[in-house]
C-alpha atoms as a PDB file:
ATOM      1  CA  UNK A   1     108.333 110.055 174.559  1.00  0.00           C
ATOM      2  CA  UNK A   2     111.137 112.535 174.866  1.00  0.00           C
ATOM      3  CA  UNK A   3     113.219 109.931 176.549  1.00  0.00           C
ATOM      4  CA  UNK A   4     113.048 107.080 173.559  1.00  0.00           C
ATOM      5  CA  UNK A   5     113.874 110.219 171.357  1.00  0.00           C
ATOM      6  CA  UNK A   6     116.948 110.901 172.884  1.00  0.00           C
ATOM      7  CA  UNK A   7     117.196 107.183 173.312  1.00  0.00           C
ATOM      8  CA  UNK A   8     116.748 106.650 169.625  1.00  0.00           C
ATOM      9  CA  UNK A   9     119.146 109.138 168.535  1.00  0.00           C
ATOM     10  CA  UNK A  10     121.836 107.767 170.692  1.00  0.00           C
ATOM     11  CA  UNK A  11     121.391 104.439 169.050  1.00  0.00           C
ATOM     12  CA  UNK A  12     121.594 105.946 165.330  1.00  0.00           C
ATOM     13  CA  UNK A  13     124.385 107.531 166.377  1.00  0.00           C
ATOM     14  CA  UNK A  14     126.239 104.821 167.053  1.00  0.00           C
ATOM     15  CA  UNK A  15     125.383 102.855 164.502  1.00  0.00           C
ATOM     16  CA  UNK A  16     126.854 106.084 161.828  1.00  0.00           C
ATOM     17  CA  UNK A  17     129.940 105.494 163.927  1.00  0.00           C
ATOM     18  CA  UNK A  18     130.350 101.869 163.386  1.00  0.00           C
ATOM     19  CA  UNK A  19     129.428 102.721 159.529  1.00  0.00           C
ATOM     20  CA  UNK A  20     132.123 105.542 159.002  1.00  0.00           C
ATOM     21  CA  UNK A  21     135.604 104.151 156.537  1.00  0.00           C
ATOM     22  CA  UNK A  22     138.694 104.123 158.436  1.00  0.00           C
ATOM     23  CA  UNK A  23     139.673 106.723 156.261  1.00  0.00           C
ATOM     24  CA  UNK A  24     137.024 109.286 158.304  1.00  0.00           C
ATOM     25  CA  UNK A  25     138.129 107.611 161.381  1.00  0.00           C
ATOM     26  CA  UNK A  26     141.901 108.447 161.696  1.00  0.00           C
ATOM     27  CA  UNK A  27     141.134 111.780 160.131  1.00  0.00           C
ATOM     28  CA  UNK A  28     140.865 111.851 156.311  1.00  0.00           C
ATOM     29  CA  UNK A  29     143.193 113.608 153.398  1.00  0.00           C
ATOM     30  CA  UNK A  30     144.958 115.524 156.187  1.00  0.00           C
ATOM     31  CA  UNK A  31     145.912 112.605 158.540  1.00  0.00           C
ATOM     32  CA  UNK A  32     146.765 110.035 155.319  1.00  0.00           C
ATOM     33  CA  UNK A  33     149.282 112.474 154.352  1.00  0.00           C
ATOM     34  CA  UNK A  34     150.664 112.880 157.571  1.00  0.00           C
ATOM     35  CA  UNK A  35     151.205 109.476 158.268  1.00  0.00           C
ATOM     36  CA  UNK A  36     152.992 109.134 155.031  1.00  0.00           C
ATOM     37  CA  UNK A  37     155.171 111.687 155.547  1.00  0.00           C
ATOM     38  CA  UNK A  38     156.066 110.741 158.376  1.00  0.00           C
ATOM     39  CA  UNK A  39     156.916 107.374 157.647  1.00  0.00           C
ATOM     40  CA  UNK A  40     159.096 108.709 154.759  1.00  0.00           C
ATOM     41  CA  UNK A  41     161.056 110.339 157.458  1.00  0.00           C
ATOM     42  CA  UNK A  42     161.265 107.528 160.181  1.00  0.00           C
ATOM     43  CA  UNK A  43     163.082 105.773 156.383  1.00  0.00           C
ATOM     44  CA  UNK A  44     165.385 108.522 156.124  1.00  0.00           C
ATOM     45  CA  UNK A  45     166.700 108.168 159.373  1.00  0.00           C
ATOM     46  CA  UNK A  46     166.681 104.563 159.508  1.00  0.00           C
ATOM     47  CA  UNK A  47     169.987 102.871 157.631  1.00  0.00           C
ATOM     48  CA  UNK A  48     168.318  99.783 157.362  1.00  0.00           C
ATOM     49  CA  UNK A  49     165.107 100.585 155.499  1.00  0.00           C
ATOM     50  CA  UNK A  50     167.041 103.387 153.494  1.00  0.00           C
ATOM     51  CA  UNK A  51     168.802 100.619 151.679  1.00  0.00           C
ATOM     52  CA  UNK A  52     165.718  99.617 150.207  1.00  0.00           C
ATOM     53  CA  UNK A  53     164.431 102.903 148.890  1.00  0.00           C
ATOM     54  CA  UNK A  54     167.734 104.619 148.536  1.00  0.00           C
ATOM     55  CA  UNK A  55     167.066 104.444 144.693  1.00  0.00           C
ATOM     56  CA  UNK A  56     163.363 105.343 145.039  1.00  0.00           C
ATOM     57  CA  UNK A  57     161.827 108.212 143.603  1.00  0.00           C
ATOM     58  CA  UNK A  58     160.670 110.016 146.915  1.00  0.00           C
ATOM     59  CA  UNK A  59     158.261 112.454 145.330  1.00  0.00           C
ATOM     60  CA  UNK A  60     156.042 109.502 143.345  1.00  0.00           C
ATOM     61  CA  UNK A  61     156.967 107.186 146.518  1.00  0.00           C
ATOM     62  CA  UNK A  62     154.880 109.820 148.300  1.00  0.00           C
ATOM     63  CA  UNK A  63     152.399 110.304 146.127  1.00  0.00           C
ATOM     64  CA  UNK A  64     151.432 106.761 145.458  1.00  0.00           C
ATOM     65  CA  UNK A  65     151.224 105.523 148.897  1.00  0.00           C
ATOM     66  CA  UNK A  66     149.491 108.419 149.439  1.00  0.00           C
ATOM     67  CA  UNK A  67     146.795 107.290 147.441  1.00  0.00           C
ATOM     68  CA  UNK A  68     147.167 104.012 148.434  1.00  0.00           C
ATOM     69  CA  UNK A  69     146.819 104.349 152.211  1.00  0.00           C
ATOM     70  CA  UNK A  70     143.366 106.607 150.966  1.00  0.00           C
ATOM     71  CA  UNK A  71     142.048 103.900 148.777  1.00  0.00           C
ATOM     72  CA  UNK A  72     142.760 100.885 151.132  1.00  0.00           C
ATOM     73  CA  UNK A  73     141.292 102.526 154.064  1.00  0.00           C
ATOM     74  CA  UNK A  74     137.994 103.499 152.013  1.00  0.00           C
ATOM     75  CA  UNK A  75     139.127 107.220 151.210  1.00  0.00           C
ATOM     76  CA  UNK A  76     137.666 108.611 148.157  1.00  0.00           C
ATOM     77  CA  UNK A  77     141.264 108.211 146.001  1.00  0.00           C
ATOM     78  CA  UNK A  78     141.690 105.900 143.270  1.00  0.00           C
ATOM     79  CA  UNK A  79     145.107 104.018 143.417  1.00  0.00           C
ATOM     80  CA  UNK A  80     147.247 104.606 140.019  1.00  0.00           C
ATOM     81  CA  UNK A  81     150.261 103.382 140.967  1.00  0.00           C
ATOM     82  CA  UNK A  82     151.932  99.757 140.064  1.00  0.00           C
ATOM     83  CA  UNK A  83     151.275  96.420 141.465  1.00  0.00           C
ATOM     84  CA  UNK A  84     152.657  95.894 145.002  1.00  0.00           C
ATOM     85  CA  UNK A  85     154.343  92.622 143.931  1.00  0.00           C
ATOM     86  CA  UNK A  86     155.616  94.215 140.497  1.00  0.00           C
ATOM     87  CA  UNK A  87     157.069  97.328 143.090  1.00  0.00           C
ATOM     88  CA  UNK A  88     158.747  95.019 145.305  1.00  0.00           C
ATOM     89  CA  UNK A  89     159.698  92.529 142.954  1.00  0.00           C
ATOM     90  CA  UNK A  90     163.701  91.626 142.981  1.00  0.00           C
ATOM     91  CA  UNK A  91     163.766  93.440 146.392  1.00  0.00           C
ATOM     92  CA  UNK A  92     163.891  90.576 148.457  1.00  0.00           C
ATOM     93  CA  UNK A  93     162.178  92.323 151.790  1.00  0.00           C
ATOM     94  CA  UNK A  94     162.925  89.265 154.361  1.00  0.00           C
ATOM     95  CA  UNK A  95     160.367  88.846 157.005  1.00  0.00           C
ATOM     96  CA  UNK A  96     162.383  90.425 159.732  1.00  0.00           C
ATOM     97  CA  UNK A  97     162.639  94.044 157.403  1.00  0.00           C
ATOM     98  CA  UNK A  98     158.983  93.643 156.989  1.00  0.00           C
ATOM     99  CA  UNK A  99     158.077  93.673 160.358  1.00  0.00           C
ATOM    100  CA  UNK A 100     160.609  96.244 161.046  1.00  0.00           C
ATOM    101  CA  UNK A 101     159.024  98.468 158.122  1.00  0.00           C
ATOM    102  CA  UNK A 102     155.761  98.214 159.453  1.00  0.00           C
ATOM    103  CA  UNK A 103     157.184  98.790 163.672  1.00  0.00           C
ATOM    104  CA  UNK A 104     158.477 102.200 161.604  1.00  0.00           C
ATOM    105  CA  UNK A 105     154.650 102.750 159.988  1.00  0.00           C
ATOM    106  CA  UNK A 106     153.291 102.499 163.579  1.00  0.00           C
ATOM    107  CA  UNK A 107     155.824 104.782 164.592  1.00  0.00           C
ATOM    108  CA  UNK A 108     154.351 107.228 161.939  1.00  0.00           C
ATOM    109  CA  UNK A 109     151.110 106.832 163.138  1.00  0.00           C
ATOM    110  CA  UNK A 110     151.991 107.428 166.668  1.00  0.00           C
ATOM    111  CA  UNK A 111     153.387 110.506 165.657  1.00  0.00           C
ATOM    112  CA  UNK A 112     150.422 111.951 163.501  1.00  0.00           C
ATOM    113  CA  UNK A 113     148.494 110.679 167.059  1.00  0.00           C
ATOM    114  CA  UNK A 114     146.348 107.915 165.382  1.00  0.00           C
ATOM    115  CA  UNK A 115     144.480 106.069 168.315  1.00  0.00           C
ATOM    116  CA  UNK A 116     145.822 102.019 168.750  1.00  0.00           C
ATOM    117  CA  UNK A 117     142.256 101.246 167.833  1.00  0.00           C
ATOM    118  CA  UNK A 118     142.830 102.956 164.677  1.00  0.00           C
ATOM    119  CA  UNK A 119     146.252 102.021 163.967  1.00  0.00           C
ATOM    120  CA  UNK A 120     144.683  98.693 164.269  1.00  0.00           C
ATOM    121  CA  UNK A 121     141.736  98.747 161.508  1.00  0.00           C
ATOM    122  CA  UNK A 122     144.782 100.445 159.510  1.00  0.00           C
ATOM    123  CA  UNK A 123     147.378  97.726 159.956  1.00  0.00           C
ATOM    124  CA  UNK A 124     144.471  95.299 159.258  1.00  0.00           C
ATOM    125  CA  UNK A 125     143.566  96.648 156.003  1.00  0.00           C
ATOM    126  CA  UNK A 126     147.129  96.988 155.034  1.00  0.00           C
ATOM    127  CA  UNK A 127     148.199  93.187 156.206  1.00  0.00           C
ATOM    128  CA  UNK A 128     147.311  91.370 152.912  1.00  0.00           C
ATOM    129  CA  UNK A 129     149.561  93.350 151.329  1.00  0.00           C
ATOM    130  CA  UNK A 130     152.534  91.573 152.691  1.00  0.00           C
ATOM    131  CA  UNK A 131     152.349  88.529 150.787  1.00  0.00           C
ATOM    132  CA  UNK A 132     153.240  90.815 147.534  1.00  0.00           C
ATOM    133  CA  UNK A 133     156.437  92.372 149.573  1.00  0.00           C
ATOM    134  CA  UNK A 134     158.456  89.608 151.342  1.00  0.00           C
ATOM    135  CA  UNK A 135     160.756  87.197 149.220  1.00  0.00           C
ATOM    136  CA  UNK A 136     159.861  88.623 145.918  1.00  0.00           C
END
């Protein structure tokens, strides 16, 4: 009896595990933020990507993908920010940028120690996005 227990517990554990949002896997409010901050600093120190957010407005830049890393990854935030193909419209983000934006996103994560198998659900969830970025 005591052994199916345990038995039985092990298996409901892993089954809340496989149930949790990425959000509560990479670590919540604290880790989104992190992540986004420091991805706005791998920008700042990268000429390339600058050029395209030179103009920005860092503070709602912040805020907004903020929100919008929480929402996508099934945090509890609501995203209020604007379209992603209305944001990058008349940017004209080439494919090569792109992937270079998102080898500087991993870097964030890598820095705010997000494990590759997270990183992964993360990059997943974000992917779609890229059809409202490049060649707008």
């Amino acid at each position: 009896m005591k052994k199916t227990l345990i038995l039985l517990i092990l298996v409901l554990a892993g089954c809340a595990s496989t149930h949790s949002s990425i959000y509560q896997q990479m670590g919540g409010q604290e880790k989104v933020v992190e992540v986004v901050e420091n991805f706005i600093t791998e920008i700042e120190y990268d000429s390339r990507m600058f050029e395209y957010f030179k103009d920005s407005d860092v503070d709602r830049f912040h805020q907004k993908l903020i929100e919008h890393l929480c929402y996508l990854t099934g945090g509890p935030c609501k995203y209020t920010g604007d379209e992603m193909r209305q944001v990058h419209a008349g940017m004209n983000i080439n494919e090569a940028d792109f992937n270079h934006g998102v080898d500087l996103f991993i870097n964030a994560m890598e820095k705010a120690n997000i494990s590759h198998p997270i990183q992964n659900k993360i990059l997943a969830v974000l992917a779609p996005t890229r059809k409202d970025i490049i060649y707008l």
